[in-house]
Protein backbone atom coordinates (compact mmCIF):
# COMPACT_ATOMS: atom_id res chain seq x y z
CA UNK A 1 99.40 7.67 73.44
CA UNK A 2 97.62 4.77 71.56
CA UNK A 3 93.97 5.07 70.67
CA UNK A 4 92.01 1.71 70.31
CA UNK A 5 88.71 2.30 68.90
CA UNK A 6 85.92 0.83 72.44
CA UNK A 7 84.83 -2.47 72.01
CA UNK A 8 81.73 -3.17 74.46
CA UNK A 9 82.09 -6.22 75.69
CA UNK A 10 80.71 -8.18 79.14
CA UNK A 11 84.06 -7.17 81.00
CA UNK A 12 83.26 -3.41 80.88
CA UNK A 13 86.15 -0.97 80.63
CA UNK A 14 88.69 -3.51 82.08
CA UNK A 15 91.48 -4.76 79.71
CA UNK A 16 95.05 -6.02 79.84
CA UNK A 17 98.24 -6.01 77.62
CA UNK A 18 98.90 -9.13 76.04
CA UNK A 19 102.99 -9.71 74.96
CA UNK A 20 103.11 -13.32 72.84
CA UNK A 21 105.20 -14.35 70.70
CA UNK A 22 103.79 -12.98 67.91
CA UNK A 23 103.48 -9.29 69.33
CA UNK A 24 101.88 -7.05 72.11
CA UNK A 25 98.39 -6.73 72.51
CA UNK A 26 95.73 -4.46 74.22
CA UNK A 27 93.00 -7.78 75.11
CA UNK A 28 89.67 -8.21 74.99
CA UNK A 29 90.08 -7.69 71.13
CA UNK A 30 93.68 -8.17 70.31
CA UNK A 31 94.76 -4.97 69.03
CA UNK A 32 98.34 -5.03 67.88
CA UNK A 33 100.36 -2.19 70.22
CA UNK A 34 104.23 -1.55 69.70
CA UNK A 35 106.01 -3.68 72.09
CA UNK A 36 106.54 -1.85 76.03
CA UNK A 37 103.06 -0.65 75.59
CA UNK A 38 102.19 0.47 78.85
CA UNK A 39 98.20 0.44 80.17
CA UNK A 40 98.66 4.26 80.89
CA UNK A 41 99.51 4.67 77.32
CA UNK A 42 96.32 3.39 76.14
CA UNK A 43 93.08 5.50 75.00
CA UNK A 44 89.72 4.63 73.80
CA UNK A 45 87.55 6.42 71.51
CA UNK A 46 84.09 6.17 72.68
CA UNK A 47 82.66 6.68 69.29
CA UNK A 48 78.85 6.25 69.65
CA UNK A 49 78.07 2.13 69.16
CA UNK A 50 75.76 1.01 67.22
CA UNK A 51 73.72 -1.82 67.66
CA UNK A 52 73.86 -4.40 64.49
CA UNK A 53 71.52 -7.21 64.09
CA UNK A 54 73.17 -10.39 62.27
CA UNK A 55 70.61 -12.36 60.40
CA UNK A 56 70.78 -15.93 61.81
CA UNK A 57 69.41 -19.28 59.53
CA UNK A 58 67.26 -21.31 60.98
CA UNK A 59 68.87 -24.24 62.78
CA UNK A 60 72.00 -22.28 63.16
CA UNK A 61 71.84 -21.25 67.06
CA UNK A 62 72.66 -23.37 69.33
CA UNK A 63 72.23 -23.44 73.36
CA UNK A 64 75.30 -25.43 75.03
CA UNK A 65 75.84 -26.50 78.01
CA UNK A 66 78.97 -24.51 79.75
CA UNK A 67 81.45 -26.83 82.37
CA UNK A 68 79.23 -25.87 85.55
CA UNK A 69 75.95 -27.32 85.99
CA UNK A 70 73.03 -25.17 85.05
CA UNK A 71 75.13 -22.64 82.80
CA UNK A 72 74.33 -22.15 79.34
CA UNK A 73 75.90 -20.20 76.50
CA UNK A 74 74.23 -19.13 73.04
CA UNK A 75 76.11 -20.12 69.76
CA UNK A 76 75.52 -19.05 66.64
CA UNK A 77 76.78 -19.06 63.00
CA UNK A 78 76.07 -16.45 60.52
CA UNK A 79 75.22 -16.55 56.84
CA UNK A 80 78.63 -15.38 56.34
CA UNK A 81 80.22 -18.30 58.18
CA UNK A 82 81.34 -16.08 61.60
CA UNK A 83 80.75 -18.29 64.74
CA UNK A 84 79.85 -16.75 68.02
CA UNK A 85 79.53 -17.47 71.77
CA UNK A 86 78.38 -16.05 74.88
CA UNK A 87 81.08 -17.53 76.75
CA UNK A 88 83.91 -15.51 78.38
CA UNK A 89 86.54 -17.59 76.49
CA UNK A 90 85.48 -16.58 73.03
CA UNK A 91 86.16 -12.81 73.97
CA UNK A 92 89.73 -13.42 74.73
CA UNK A 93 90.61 -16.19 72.64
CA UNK A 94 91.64 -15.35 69.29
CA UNK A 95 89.94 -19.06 67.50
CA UNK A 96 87.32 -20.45 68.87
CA UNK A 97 85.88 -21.55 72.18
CA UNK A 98 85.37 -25.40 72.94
CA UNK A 99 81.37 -24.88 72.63
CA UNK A 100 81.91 -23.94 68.96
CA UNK A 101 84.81 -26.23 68.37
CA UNK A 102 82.48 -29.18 69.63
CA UNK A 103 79.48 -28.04 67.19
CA UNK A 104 81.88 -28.07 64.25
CA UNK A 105 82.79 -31.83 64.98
């Protein structure tokens, strides 16, 4: 049994094994697994989450347009130079999403 410590995230519960290249991974979150992980041999510790507030500068959030009309995501970089979006892409993807990629240009 493998315990992977609960990430909330907007997918819920659901996750997936990941095998690349590179490894086997328990996704959203990419936590490295021995390879022939299996889903049924993965646990999560429900520790109690707390909620952490990230200071953000001025002029350093962003609302971008996402690829269908009317959707928007929120970008933002940190003092500590960590970029994040809202979109479903940066929760799986181990870089970063096009939104952020395109504000770094």
């Amino acid at each position: 049994m493998i315990t992977i410590p609960f990430t909330k995230t907007a997918f819920g519960i659901r996750f997936g094994i990941a095998k690349t290249l590179t490894g086997t991974y328990v996704c959203p979150g990419w936590h490295l697994v021995p390879d022939g992980t299996k889903i049924e041999d993965v646990r999560f510790d429900y520790i109690e989450l707390v909620k952490v507030e990230k200071v953000v500068e001025e002029q350093m959030e962003w609302k971008v347009a996402g690829s269908r009309p009317g959707v928007f995501y929120q970008v933002n970089r940190y003092l500590d130079g960590e970029w994040t979006c809202s979109c479903p892409a940066k929760a799986f993807k181990r870089g970063d999403c096009k939104h952020i990629i395109a504000l770094k240009k």
